[in-house]
PDB file of N, CA and C in Angstrom:
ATOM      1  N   UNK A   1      -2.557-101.955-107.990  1.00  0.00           N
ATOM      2  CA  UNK A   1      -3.899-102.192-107.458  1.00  0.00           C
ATOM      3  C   UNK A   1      -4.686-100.891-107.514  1.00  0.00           C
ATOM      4  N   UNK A   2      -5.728-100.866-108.232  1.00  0.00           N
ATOM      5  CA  UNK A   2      -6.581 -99.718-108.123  1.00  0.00           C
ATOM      6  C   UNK A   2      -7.444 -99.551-106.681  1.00  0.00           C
ATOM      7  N   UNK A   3      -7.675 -98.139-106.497  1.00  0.00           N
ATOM      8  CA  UNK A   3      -8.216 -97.844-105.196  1.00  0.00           C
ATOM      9  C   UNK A   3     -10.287 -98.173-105.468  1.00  0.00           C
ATOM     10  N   UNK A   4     -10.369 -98.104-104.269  1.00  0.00           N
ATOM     11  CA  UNK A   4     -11.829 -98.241-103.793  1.00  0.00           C
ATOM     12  C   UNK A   4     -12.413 -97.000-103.497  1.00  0.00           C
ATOM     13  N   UNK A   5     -13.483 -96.798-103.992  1.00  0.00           N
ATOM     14  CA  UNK A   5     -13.969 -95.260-104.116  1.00  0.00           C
ATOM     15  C   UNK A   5     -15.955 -95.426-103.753  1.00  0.00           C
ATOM     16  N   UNK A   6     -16.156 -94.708-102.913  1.00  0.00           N
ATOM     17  CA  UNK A   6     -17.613 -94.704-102.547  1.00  0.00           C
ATOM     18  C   UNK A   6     -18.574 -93.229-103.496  1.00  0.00           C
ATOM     19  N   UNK A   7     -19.581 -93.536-104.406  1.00  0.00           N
ATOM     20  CA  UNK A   7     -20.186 -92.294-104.861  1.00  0.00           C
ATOM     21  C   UNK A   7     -21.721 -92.699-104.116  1.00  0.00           C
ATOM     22  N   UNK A   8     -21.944 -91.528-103.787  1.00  0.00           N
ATOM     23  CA  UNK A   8     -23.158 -90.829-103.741  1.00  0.00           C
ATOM     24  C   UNK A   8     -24.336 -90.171-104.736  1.00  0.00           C
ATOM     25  N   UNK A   9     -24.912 -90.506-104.974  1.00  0.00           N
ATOM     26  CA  UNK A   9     -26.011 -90.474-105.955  1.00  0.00           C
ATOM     27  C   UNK A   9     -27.934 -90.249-105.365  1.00  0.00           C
ATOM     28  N   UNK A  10     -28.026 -88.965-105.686  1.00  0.00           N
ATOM     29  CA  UNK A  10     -29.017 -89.216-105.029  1.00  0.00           C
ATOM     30  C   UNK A  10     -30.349 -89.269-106.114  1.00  0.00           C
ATOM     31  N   UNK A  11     -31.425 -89.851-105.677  1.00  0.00           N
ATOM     32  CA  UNK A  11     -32.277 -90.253-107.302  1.00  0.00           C
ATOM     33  C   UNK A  11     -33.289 -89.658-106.495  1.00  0.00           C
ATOM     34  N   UNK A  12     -34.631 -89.432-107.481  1.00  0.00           N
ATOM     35  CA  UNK A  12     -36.135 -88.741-107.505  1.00  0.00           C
ATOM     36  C   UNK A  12     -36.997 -89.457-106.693  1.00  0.00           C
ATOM     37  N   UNK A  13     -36.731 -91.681-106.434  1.00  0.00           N
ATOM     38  CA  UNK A  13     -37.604 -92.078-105.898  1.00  0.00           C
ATOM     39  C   UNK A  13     -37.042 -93.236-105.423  1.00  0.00           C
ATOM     40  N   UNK A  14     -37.496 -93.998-104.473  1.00  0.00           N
ATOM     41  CA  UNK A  14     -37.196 -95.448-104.530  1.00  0.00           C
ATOM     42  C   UNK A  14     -36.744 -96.363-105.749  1.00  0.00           C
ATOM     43  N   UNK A  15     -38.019 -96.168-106.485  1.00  0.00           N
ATOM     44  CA  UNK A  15     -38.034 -96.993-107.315  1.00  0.00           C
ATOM     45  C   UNK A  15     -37.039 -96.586-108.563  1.00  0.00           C
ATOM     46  N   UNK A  16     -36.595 -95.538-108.731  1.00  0.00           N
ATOM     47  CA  UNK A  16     -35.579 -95.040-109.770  1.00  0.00           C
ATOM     48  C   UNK A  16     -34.316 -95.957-109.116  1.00  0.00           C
ATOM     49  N   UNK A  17     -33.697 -95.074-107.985  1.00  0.00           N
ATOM     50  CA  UNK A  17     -32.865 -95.814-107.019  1.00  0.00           C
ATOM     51  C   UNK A  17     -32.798 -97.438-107.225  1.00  0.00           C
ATOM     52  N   UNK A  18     -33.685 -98.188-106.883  1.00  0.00           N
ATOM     53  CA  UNK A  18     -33.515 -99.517-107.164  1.00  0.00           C
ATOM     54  C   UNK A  18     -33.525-100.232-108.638  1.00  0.00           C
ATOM     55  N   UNK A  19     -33.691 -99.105-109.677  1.00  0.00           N
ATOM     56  CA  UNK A  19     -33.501 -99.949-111.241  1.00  0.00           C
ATOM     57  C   UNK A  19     -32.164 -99.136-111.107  1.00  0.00           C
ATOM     58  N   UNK A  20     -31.263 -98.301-110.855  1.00  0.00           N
ATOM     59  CA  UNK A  20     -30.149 -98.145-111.018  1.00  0.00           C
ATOM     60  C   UNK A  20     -28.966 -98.628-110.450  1.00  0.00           C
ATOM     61  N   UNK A  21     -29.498 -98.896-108.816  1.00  0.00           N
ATOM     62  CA  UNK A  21     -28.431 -99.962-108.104  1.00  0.00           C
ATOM     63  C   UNK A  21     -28.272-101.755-108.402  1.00  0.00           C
ATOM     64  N   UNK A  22     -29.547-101.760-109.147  1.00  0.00           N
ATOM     65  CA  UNK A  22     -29.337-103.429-109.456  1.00  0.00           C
ATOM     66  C   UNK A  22     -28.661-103.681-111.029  1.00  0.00           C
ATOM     67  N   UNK A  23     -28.748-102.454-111.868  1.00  0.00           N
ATOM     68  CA  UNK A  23     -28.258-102.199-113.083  1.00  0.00           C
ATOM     69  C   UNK A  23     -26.709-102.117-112.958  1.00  0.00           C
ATOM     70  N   UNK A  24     -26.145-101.523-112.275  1.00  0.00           N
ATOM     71  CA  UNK A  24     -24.801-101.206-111.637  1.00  0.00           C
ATOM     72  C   UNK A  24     -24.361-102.599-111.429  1.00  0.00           C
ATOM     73  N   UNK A  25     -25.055-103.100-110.139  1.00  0.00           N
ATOM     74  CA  UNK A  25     -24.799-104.470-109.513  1.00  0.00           C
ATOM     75  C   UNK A  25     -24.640-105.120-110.553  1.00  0.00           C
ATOM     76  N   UNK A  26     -25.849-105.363-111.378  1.00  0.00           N
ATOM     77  CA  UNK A  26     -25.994-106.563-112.525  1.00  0.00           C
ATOM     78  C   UNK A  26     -24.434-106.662-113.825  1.00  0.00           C
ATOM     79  N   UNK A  27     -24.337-105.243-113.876  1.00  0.00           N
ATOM     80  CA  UNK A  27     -23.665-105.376-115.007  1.00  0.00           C
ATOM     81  C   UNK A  27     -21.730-104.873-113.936  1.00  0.00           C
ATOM     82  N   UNK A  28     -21.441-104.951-112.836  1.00  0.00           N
ATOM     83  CA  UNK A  28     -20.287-105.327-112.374  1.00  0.00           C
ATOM     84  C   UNK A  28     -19.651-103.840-112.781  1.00  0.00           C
ATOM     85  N   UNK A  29     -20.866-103.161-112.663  1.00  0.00           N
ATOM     86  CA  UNK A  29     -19.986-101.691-112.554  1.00  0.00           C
ATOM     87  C   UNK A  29     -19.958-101.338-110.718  1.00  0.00           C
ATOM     88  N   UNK A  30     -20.336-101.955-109.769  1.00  0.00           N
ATOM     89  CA  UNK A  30     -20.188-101.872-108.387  1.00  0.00           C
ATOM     90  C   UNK A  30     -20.581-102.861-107.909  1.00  0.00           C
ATOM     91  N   UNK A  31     -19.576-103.341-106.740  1.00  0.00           N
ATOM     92  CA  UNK A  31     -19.539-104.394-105.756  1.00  0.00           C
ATOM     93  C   UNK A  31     -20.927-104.273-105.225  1.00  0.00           C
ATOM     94  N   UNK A  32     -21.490-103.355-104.605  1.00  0.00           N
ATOM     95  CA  UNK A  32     -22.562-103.171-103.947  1.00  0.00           C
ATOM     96  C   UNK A  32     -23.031-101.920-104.025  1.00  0.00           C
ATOM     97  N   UNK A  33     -24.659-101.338-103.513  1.00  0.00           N
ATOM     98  CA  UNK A  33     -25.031-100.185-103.669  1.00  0.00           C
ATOM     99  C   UNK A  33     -26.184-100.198-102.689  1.00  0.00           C
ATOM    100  N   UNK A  34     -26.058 -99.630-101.578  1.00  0.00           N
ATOM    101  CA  UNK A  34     -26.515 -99.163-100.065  1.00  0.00           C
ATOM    102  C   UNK A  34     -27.841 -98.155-100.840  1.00  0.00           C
ATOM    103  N   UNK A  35     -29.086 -98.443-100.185  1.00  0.00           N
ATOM    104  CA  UNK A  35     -30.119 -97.798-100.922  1.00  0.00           C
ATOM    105  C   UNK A  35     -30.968 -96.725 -99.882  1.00  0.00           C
ATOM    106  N   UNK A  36     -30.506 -95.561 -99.461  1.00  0.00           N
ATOM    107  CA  UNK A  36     -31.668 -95.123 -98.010  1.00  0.00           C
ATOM    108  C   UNK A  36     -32.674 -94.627 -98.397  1.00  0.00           C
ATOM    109  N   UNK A  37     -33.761 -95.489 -98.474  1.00  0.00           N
ATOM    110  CA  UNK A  37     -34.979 -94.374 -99.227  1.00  0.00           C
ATOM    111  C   UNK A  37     -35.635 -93.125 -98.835  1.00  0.00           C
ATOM    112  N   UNK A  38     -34.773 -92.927 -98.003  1.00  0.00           N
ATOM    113  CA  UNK A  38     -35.766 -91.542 -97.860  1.00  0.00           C
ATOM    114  C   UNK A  38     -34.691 -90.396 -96.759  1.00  0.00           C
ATOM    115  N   UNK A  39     -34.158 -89.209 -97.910  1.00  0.00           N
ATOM    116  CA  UNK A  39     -33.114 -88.180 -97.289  1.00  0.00           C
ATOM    117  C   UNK A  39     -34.480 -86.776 -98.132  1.00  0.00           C
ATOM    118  N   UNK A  40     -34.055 -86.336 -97.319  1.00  0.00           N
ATOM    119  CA  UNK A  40     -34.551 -84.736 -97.595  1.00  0.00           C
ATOM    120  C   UNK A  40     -33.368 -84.000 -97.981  1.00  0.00           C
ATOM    121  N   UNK A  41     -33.572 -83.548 -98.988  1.00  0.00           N
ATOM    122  CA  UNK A  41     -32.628 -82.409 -99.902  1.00  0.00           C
ATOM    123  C   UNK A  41     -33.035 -81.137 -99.922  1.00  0.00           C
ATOM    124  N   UNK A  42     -32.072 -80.112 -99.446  1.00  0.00           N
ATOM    125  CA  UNK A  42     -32.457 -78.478 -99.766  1.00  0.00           C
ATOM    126  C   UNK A  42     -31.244 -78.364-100.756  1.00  0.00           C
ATOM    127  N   UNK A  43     -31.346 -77.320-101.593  1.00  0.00           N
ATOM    128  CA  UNK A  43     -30.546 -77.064-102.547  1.00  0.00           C
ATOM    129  C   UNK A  43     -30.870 -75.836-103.263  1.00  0.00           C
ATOM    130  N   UNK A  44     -29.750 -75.274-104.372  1.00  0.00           N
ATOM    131  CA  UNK A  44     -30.508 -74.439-105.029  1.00  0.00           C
ATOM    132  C   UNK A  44     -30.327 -74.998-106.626  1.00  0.00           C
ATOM    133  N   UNK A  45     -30.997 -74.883-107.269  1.00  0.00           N
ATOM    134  CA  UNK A  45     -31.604 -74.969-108.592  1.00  0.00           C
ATOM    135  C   UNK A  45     -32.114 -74.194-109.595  1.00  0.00           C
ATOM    136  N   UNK A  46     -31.259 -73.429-110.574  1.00  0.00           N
ATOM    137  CA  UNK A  46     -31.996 -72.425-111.647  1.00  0.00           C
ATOM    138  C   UNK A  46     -32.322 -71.396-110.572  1.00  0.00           C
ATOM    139  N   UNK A  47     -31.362 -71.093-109.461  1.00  0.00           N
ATOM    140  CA  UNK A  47     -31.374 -69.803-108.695  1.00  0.00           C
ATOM    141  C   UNK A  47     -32.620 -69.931-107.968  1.00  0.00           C
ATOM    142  N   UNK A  48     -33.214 -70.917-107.476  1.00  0.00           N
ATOM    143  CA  UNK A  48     -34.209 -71.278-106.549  1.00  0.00           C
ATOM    144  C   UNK A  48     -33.892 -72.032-105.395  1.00  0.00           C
ATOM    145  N   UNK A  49     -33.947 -72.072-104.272  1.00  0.00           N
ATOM    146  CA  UNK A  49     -34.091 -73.209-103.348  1.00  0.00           C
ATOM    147  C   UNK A  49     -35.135 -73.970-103.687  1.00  0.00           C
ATOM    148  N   UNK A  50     -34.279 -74.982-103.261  1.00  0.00           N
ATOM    149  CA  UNK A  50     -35.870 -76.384-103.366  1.00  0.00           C
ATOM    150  C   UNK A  50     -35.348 -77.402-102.253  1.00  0.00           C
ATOM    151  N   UNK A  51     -36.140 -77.815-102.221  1.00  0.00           N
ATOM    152  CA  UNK A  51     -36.284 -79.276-101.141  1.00  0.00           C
ATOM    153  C   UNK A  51     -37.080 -80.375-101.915  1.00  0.00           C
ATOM    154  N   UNK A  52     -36.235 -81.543-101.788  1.00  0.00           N
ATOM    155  CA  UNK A  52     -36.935 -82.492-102.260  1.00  0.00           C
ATOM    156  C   UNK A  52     -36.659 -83.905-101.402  1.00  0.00           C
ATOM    157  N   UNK A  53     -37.835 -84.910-101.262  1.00  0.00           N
ATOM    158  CA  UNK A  53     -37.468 -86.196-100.659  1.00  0.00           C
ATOM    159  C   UNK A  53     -37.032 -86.866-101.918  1.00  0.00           C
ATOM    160  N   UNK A  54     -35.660 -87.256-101.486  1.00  0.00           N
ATOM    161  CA  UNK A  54     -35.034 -88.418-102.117  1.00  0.00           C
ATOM    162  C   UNK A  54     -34.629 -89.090-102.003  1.00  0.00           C
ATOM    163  N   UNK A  55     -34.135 -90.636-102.899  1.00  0.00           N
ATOM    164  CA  UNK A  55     -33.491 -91.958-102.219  1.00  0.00           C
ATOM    165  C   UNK A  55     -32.206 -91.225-102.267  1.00  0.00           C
ATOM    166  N   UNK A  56     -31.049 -92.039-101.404  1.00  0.00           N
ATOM    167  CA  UNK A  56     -29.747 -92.295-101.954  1.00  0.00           C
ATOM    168  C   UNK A  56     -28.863 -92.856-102.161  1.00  0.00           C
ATOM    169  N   UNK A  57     -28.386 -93.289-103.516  1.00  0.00           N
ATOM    170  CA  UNK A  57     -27.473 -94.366-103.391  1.00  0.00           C
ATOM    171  C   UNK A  57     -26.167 -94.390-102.620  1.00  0.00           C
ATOM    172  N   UNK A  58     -25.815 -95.328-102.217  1.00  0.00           N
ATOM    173  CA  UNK A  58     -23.858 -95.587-101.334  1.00  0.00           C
ATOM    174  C   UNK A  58     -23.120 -96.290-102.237  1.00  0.00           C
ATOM    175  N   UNK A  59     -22.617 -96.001-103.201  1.00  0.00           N
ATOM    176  CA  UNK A  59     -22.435 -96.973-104.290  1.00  0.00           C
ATOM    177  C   UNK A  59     -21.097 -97.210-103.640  1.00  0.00           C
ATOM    178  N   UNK A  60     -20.350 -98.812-103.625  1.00  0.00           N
ATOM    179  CA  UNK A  60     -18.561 -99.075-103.677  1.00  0.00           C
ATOM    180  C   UNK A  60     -18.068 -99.634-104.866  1.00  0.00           C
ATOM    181  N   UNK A  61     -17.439 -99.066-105.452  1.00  0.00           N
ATOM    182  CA  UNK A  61     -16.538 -99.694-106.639  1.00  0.00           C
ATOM    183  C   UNK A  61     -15.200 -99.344-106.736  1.00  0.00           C
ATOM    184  N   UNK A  62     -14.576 -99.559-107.768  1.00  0.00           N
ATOM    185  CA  UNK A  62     -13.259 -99.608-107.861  1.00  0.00           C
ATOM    186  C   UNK A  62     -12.870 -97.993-108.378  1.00  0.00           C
ATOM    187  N   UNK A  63     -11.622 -97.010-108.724  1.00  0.00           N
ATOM    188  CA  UNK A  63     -11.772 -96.344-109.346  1.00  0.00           C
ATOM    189  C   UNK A  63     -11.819 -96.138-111.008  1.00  0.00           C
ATOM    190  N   UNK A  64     -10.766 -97.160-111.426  1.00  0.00           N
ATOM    191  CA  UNK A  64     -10.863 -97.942-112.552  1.00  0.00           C
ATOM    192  C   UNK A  64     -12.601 -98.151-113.380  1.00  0.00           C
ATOM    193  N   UNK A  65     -13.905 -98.220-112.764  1.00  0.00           N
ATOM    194  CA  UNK A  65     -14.706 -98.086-113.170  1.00  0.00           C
ATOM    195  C   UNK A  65     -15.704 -96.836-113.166  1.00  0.00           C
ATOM    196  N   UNK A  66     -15.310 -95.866-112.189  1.00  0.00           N
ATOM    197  CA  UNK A  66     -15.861 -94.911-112.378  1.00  0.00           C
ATOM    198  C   UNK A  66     -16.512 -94.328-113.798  1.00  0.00           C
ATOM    199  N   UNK A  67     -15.273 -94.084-114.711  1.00  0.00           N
ATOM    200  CA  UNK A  67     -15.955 -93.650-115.520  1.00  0.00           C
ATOM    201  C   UNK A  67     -16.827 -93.830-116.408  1.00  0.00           C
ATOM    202  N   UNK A  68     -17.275 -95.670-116.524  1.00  0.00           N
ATOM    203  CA  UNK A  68     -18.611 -96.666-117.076  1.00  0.00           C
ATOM    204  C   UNK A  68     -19.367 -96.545-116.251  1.00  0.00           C
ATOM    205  N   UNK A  69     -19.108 -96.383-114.522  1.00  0.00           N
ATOM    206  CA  UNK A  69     -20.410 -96.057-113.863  1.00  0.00           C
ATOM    207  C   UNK A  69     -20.816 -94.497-114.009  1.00  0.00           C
ATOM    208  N   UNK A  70     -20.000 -93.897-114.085  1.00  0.00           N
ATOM    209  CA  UNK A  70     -20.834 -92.375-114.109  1.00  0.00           C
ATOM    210  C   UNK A  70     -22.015 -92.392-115.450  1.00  0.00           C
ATOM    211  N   UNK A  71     -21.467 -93.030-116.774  1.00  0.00           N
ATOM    212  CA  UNK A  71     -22.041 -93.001-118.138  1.00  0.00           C
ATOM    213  C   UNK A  71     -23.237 -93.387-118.038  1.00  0.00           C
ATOM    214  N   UNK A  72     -22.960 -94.432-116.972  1.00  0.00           N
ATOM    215  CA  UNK A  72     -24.514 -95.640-117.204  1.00  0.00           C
ATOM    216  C   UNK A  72     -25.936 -94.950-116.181  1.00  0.00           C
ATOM    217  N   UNK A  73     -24.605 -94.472-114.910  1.00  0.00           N
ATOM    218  CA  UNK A  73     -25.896 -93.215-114.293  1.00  0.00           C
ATOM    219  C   UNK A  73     -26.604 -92.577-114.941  1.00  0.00           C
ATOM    220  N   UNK A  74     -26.036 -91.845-115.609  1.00  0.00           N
ATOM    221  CA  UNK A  74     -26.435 -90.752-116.443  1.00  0.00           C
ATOM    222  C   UNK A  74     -27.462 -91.435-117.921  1.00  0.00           C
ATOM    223  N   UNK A  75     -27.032 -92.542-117.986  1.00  0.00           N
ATOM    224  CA  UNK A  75     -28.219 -92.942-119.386  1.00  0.00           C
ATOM    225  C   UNK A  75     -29.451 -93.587-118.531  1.00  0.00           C
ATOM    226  N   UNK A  76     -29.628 -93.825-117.231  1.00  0.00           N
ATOM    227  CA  UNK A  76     -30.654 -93.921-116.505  1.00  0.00           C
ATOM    228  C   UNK A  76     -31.229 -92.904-115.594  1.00  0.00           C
ATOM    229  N   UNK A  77     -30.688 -92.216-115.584  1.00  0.00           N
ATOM    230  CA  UNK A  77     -31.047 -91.513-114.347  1.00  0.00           C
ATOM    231  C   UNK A  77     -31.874 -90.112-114.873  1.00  0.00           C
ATOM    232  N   UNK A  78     -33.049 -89.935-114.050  1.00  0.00           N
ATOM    233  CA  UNK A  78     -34.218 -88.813-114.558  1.00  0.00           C
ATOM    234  C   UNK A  78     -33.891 -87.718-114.343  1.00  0.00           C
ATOM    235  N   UNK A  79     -32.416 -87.404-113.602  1.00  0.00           N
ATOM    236  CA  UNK A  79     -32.135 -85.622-113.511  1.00  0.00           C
ATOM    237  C   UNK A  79     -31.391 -85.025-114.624  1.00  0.00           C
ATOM    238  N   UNK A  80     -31.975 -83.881-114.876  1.00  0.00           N
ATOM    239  CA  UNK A  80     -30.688 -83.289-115.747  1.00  0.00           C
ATOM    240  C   UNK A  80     -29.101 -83.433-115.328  1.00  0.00           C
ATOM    241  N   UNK A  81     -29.203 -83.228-114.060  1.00  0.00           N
ATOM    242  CA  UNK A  81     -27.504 -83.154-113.266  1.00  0.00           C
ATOM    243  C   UNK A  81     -27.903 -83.924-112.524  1.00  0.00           C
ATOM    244  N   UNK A  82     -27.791 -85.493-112.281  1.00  0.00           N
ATOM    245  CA  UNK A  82     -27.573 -86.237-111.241  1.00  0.00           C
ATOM    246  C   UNK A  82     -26.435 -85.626-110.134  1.00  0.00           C
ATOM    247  N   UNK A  83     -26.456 -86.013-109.028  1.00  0.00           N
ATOM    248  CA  UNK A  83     -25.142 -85.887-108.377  1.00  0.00           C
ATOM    249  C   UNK A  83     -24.850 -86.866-108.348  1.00  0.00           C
ATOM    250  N   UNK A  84     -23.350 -87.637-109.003  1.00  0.00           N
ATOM    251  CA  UNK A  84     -22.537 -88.048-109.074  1.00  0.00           C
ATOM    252  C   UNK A  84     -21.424 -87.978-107.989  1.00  0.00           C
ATOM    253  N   UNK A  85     -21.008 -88.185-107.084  1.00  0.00           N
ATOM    254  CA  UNK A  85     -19.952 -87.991-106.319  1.00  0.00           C
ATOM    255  C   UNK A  85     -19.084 -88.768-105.994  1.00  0.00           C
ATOM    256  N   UNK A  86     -17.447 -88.914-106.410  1.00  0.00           N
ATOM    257  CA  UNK A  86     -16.682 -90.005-105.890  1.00  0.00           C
ATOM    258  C   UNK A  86     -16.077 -89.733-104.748  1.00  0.00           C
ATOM    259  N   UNK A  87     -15.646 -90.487-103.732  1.00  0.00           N
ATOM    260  CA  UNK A  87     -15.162 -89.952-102.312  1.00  0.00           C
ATOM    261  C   UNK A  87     -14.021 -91.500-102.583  1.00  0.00           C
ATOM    262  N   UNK A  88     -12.675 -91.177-102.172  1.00  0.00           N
ATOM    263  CA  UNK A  88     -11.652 -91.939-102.300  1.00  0.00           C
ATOM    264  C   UNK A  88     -11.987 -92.926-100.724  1.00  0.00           C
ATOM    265  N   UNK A  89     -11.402 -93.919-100.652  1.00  0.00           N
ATOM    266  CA  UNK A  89     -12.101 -94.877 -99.567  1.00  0.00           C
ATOM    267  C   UNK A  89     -10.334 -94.674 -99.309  1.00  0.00           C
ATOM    268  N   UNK A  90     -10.514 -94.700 -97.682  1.00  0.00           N
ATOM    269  CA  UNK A  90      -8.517 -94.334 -97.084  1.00  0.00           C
ATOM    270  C   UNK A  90      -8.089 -95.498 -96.569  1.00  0.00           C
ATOM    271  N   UNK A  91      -8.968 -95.885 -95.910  1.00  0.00           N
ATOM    272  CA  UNK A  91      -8.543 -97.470 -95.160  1.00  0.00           C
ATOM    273  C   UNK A  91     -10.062 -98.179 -95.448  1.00  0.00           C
ATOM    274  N   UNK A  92      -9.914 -99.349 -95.290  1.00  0.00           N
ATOM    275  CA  UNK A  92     -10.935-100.434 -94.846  1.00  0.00           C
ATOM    276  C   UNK A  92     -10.173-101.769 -94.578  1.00  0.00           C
ATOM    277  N   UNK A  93     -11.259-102.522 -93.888  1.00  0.00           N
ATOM    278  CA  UNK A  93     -11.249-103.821 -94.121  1.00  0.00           C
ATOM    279  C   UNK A  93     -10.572-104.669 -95.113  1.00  0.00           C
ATOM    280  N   UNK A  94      -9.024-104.992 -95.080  1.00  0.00           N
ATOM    281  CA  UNK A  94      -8.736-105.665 -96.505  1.00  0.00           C
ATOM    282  C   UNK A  94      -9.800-106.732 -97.266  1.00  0.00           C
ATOM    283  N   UNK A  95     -10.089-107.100 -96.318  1.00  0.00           N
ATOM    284  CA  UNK A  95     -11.128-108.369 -97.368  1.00  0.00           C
ATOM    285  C   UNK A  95     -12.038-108.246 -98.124  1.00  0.00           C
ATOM    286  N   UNK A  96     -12.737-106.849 -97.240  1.00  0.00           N
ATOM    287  CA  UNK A  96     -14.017-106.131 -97.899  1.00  0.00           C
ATOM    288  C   UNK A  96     -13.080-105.718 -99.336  1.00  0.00           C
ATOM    289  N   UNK A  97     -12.279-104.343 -99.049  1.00  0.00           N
ATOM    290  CA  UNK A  97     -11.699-104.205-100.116  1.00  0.00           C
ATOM    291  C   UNK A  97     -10.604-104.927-101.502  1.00  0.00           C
ATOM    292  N   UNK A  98     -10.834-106.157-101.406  1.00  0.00           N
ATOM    293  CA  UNK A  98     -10.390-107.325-102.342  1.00  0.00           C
ATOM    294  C   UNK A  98     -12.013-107.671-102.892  1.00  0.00           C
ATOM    295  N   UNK A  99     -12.891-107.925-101.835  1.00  0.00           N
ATOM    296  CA  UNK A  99     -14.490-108.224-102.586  1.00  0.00           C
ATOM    297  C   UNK A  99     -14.749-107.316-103.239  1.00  0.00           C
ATOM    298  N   UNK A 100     -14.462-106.055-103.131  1.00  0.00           N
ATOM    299  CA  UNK A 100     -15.160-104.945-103.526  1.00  0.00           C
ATOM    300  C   UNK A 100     -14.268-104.988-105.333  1.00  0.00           C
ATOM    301  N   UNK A 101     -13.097-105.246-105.209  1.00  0.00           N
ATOM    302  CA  UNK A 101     -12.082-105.659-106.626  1.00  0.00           C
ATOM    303  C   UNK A 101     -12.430-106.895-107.402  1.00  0.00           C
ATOM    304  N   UNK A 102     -12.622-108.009-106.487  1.00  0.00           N
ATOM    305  CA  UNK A 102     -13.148-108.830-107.409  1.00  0.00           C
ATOM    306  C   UNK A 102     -14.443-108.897-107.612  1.00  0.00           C
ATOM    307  N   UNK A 103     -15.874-108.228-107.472  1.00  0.00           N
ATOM    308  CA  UNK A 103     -16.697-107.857-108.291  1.00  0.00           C
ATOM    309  C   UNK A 103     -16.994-107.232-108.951  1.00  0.00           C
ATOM    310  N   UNK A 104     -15.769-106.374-109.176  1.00  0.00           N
ATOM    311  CA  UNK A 104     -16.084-105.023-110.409  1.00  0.00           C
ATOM    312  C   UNK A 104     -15.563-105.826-111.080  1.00  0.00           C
TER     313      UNK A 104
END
């Protein structure tokens, strides 16, 4: 049984955010994708701090798909370096985590 893995993704706008979580959804590269529109980011960049308002995705999928979802991020997504992040899921809900398997 492959594990359940949550990434973090954070995008430029709402509306980026929502053509990439329904793209994901649509094509069964993630069970689901949690959308918060609006996080404030400090960071540094090309040796600058910056701050920016951004959405962010909660993506759940399997780990087994990670690496078609990272690809497909990346052929949508408007940053040079998206953040991409997988975080291993330790426990849940068995049922959730069987839904979360049979929609990938």
């Amino acid at each position: 049984m492959n594990e359940a893995v949550v990434i973090f993704c954070a995008c430029r706008d709402v509306e980026e955010a929502r053509r990439i979580a329904r793209d994901l959804v649509e094509s069964r590269l993630a069970a689901c994708v949690n959308l918060l529109p609006l996080v404030e980011s400090i960071y540094r960049w090309q040796n600058q701090i910056e701050t920016a308002q951004e959405a962010l995705l909660v993506i759940k999928t399997m780990r087994d798909r990670f690496p078609d979802l990272q690809q497909r991020i990346i052929q949508l997504h408007s940053y040079e370096t998206p953040e991409i992040i997988a975080v291993s899921v330790e426990a849940g809900l068995e049922k959730y985590l069987v839904w979360i398997r049979e929609s990938t």
